[in-house]
Protein backbone atom coordinates (compact mmCIF):
# COMPACT_ATOMS: atom_id res chain seq x y z
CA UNK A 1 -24.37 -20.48 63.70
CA UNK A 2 -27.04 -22.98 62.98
CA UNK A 3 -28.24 -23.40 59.19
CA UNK A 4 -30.96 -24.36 56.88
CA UNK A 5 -31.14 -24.93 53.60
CA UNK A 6 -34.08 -23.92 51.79
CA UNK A 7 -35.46 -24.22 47.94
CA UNK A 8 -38.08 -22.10 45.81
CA UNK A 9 -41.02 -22.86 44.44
CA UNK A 10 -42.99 -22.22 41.16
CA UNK A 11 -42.57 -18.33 40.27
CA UNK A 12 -38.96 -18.39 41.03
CA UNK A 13 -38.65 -19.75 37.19
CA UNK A 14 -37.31 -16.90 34.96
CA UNK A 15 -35.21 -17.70 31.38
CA UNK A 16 -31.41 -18.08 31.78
CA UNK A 17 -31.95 -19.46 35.06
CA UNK A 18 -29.08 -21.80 35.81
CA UNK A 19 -27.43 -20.83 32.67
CA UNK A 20 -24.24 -18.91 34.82
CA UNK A 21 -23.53 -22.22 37.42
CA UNK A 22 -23.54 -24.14 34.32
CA UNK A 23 -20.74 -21.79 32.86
CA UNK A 24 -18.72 -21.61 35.69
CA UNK A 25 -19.10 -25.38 37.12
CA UNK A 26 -18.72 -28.62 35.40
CA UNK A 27 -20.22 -30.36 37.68
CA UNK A 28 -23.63 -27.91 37.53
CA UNK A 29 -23.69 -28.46 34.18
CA UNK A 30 -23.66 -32.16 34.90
CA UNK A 31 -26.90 -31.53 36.86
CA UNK A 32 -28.69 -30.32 33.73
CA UNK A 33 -27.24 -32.99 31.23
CA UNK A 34 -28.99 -35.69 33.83
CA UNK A 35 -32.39 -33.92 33.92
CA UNK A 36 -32.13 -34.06 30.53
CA UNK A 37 -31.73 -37.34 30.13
CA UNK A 38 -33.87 -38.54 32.72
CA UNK A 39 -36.77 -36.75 31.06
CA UNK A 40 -35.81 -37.18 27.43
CA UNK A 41 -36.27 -33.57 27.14
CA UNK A 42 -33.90 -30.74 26.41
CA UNK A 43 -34.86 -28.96 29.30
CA UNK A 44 -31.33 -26.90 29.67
CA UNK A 45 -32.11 -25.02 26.64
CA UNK A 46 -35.62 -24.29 27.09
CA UNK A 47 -34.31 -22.71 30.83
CA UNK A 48 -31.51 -20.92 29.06
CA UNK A 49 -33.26 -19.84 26.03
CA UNK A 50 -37.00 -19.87 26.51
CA UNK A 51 -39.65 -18.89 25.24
CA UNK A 52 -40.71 -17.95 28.91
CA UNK A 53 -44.55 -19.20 28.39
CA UNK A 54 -43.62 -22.40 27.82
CA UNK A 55 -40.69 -22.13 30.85
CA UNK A 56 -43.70 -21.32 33.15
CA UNK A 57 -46.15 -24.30 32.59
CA UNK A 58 -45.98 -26.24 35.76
CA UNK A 59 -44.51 -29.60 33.83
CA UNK A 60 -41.66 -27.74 32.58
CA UNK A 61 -41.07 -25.12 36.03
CA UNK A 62 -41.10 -27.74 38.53
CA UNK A 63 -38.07 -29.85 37.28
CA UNK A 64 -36.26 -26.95 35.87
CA UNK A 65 -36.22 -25.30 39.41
CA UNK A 66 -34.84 -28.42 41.13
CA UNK A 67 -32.53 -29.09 38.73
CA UNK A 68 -30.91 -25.21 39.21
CA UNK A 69 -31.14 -25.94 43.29
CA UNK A 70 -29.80 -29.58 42.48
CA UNK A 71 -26.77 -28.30 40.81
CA UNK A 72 -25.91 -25.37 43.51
CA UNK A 73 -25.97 -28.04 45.82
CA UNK A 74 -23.57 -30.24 43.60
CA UNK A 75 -20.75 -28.06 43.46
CA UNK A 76 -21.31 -26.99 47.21
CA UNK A 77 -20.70 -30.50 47.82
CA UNK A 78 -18.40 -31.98 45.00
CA UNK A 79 -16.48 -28.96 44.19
CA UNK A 80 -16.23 -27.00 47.03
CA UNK A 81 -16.58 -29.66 49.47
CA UNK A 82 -19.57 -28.44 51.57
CA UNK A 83 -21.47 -31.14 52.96
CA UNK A 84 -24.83 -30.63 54.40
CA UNK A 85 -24.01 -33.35 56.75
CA UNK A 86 -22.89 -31.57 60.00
CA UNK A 87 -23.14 -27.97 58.46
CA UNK A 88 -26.91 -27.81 58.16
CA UNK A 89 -29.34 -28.47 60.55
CA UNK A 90 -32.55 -28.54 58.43
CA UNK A 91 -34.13 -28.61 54.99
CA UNK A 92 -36.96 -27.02 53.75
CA UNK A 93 -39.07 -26.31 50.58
CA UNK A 94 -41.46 -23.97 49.24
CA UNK A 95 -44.34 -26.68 47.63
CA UNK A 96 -42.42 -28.11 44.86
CA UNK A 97 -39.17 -27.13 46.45
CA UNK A 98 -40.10 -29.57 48.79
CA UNK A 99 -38.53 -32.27 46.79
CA UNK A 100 -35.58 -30.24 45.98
CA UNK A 101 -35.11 -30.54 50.07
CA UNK A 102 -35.82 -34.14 49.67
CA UNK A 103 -33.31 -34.75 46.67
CA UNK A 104 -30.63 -32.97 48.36
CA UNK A 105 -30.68 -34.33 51.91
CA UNK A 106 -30.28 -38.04 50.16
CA UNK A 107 -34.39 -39.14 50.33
CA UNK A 108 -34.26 -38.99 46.20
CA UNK A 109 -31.65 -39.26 43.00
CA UNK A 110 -31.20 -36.23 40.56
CA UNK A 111 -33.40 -38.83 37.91
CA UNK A 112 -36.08 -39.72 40.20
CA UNK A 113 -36.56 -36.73 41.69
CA UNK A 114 -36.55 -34.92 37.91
CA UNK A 115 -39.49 -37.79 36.72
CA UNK A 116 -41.84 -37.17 39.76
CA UNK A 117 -41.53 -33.25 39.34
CA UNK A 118 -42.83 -33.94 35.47
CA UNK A 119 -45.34 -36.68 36.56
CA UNK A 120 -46.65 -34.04 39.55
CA UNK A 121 -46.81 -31.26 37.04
CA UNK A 122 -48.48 -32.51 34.20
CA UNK A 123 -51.01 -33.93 37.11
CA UNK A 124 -51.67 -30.21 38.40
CA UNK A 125 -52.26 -28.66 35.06
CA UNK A 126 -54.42 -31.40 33.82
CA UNK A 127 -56.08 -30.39 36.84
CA UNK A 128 -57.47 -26.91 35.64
CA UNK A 129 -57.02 -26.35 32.09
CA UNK A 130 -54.48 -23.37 31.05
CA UNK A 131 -56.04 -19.85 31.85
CA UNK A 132 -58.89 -21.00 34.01
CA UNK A 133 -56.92 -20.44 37.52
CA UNK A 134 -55.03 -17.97 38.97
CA UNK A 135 -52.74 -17.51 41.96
CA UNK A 136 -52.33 -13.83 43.99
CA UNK A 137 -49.90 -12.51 46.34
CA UNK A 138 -51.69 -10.62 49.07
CA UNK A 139 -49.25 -7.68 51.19
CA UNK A 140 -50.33 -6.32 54.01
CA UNK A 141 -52.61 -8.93 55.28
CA UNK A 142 -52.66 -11.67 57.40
CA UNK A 143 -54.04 -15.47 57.60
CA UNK A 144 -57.61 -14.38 58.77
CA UNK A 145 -57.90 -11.56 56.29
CA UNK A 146 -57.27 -13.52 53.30
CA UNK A 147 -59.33 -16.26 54.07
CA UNK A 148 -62.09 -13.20 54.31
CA UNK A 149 -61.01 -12.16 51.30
CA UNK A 150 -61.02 -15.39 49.41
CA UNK A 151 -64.48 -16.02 50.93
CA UNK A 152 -65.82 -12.87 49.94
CA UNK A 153 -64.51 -13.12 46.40
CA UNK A 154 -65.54 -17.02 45.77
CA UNK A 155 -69.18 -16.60 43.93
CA UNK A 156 -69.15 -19.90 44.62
CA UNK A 157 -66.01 -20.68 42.61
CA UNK A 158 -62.71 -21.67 44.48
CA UNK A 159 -60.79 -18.96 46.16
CA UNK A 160 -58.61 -20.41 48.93
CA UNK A 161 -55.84 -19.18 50.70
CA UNK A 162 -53.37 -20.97 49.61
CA UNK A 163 -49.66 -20.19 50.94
CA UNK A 164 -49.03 -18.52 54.06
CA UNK A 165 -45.90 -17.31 53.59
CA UNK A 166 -44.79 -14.53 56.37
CA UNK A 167 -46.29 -12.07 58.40
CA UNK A 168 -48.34 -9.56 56.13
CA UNK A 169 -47.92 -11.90 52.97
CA UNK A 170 -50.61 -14.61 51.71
CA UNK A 171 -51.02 -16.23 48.69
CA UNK A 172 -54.24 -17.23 47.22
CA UNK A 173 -55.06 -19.60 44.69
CA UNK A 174 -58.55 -20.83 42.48
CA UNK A 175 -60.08 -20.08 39.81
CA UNK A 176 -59.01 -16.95 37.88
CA UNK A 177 -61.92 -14.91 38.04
CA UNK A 178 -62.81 -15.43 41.30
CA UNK A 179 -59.17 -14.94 42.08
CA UNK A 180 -59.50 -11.43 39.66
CA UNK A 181 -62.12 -10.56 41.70
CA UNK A 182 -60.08 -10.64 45.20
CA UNK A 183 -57.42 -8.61 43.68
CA UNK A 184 -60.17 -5.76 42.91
CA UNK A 185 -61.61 -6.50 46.55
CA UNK A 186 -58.33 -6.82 48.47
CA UNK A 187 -57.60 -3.05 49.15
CA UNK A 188 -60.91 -2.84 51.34
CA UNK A 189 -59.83 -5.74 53.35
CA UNK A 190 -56.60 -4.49 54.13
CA UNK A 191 -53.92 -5.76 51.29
CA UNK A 192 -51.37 -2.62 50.64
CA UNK A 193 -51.45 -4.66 47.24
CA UNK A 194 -52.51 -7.29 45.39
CA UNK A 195 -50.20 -8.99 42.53
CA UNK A 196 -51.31 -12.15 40.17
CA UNK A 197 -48.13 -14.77 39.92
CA UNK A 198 -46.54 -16.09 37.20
CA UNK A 199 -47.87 -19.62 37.07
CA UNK A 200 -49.78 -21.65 34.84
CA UNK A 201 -52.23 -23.52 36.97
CA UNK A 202 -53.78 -22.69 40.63
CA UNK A 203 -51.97 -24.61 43.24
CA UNK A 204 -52.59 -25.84 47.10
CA UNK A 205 -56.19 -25.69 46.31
CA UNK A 206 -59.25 -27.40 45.79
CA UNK A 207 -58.64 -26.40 41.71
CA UNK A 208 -55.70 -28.99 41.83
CA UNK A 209 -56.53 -33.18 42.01
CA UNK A 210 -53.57 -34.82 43.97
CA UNK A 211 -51.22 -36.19 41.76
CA UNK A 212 -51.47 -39.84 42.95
CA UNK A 213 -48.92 -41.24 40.19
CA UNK A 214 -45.93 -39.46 42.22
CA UNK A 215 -46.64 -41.00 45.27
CA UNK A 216 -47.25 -44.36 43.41
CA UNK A 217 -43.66 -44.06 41.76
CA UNK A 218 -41.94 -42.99 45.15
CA UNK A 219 -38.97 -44.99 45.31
CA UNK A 220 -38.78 -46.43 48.63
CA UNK A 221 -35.58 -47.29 48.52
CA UNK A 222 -34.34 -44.19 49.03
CA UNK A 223 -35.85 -43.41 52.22
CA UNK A 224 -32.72 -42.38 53.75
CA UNK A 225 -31.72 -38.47 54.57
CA UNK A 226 -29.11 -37.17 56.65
CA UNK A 227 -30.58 -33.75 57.75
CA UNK A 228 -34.44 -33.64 58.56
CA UNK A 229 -37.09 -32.06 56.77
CA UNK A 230 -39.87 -29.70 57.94
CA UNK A 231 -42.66 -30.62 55.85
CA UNK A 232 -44.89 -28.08 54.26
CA UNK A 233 -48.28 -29.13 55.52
CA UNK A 234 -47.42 -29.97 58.88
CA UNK A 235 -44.57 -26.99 59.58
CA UNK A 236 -42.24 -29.64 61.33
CA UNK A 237 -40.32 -32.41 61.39
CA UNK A 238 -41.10 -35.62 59.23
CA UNK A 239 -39.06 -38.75 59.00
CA UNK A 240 -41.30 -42.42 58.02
CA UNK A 241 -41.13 -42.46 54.36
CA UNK A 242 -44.65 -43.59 54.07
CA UNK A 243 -45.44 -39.93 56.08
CA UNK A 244 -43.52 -38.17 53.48
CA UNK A 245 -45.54 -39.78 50.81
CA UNK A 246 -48.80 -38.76 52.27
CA UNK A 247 -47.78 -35.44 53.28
CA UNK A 248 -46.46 -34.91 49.21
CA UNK A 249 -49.89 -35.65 48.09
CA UNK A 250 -51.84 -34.04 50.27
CA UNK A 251 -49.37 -30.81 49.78
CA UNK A 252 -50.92 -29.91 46.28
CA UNK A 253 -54.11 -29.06 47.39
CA UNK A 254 -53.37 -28.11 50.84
CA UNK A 255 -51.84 -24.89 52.11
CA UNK A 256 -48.23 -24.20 52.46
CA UNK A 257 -47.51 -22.99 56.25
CA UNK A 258 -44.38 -21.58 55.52
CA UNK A 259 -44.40 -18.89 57.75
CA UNK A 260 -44.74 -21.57 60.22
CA UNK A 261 -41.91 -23.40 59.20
CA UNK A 262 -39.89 -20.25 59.85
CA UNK A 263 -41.03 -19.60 63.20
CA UNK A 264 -40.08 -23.09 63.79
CA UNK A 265 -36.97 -22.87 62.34
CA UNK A 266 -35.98 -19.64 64.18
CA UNK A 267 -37.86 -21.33 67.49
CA UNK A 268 -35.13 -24.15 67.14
CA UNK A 269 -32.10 -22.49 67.21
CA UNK A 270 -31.90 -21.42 62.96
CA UNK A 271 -30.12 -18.45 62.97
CA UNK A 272 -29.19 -18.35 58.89
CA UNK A 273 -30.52 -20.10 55.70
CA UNK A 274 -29.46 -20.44 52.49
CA UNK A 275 -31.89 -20.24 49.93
CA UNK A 276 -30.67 -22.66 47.14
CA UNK A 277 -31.46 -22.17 43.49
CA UNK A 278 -33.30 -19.68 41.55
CA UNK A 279 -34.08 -15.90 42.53
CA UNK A 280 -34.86 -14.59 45.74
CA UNK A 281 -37.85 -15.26 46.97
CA UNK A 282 -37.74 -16.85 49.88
CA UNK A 283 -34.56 -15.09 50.85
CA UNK A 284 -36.70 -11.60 50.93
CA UNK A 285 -39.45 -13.88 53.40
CA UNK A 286 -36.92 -15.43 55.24
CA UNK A 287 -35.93 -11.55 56.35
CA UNK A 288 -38.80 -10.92 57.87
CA UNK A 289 -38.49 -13.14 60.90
CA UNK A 290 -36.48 -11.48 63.37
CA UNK A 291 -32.72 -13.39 64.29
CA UNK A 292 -32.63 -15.46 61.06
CA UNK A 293 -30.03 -14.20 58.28
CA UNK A 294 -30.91 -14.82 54.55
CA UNK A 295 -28.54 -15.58 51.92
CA UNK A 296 -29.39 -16.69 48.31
CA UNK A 297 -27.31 -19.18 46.49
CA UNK A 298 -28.27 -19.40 42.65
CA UNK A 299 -25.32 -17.35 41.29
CA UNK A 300 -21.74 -18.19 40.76
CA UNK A 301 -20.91 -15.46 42.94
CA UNK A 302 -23.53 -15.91 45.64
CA UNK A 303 -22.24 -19.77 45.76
CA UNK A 304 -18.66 -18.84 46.43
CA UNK A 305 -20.05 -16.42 49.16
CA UNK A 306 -21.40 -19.67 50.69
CA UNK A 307 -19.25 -22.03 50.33
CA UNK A 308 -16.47 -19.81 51.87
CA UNK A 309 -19.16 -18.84 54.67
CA UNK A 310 -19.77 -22.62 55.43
CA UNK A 311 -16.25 -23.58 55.50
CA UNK A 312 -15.24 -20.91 57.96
């Protein structure tokens, strides 16, 4: 069996997220008391308790989601003694998940990792001010359709496919009428439906500046990982630190080939992965490519699932 480990991105986000491995682990809820204090904010309880609209601006959804993959992946490691270190063969991570895969193959700390997510999401939604973009999920098409779509839709206003997730699923992103509009438009090019996302600013698209303060505040340092990443923009391996810093930056307006990076995970030898942290999503993508097995880890029960399954 050959494994990777992969982490969600914004929309995975819901309230109480978290709140179970923090119950049932000490050292989960040692995950969240550092995020906490790294960002001087009481993020735990806004997860646990909401209210969900402020849970889904991007400043507040991008650390909270690492920190719920960041504390799976502490008690795989610390309490049930599952280290990704010759048990997993790659990382990977849907946009912000990205640095999730970062943080837990060694390339970040908890703290850092839980400052640059804030820094990178206050960047994006400065970016487009709060109702002004949208982001759609697109079933039933593929790459070429969407891009139709979004073209068709624009009015000259941004609407860019921005995610291509899996066969038959794209995600588009720009400004929200324009992105209104292709969700009207997208049954006549093909889409079996059309569904707006839960996020609070339009992502991997030209909407969305770079955040140039995260790559800035990279600490180089910790350049270090001990399983290899497949980076979002390029759908394969990445290694030189000053890559990785490029590749970050250009990620938030660039699309996410992440149906690529399955095909090359299942092209080299993947046969499972373990989505780490919260909901399902990729888990439900990941079983779309034929020979790869997809298990979610973001519950108490789903983690001892996988640790037993790893240490077999």
């Amino acid at each position: 069996m050959t494994i990777a480990f992969i982490f969600p991105g914004q929309g995975s986000q819901a309230v109480g997220m978290g709140a179970e491995l923090a119950k049932a682990f000490p050292a989960a809820q040692a995950v969240f008391s550092e995020v906490n204090e790294a960002l001087g904010q009481d993020l735990s309880q806004l997860m646990w308790d909401g209210p969900e609209a402020e849970l889904t601006l991007t400043e507040n959804a991008q650390p909270a989601l690492m920190a719920v993959s960041l504390a799976a992946m502490r008690v795989l490691r610390e309490t049930k003694g599952v280290p990704l270190e010759g048990r997993v063969a790659y990382v990977a991570g849907h946009s912000l998940g990205e640095y999730s895969a970062l943080a837990a193959a060694g390339a970040l700390s908890l703290a850092d990792t839980a400052r640059l997510l804030k820094i990178r999401g206050r960047a994006m939604q400065a970016a487009v001010p709060v109702g002004e973009g949208a982001m759609a999920a697109l079933l039933g098409v593929d790459l070429a359709q969407a891009q139709e779509l979004a073209k068709a839709a624009s009015e000259g206003e941004v609407c860019e496919a921005a995610n291509d997730n899996a066969p038959g699923q794209v995600v588009i992103s720009g400004a929200r009428t324009a992105i209104e509009r292709a969700v009207t438009l997208a049954p006549k090019y093909g889409a079996r439906r059309a569904v707006l996302l839960p996020v609070s600013a339009p992502f991997h698209c030209a909407c969305s500046r770079p955040p140039t303060p995260c790559a800035r505040r990279w600490p180089a340092s910790r350049s270090r990982r001990a399983v290899p990443l497949i980076a979002n923009v390029l759908a394969e391996p990445i290694s030189d630190p000053e890559a990785i810093r490029a590749r970050l930056v250009e990620q938030v307006t660039g699309m996410v080939r992440w149906r690529e990076t399955m095909t090359y995970l299942a092209g080299n030898g993947v046969n499972t992965v373990y989505e780490v942290g919260a909901g399902r999503v990729l888990t439900g993508i990941a079983r779309r490519f034929d020979g790869i097995e997809a298990r979610s880890v973001g519950t108490p029960e789903e983690l001892e699932a996988a640790a037993a399954a790893l240490q077999s």
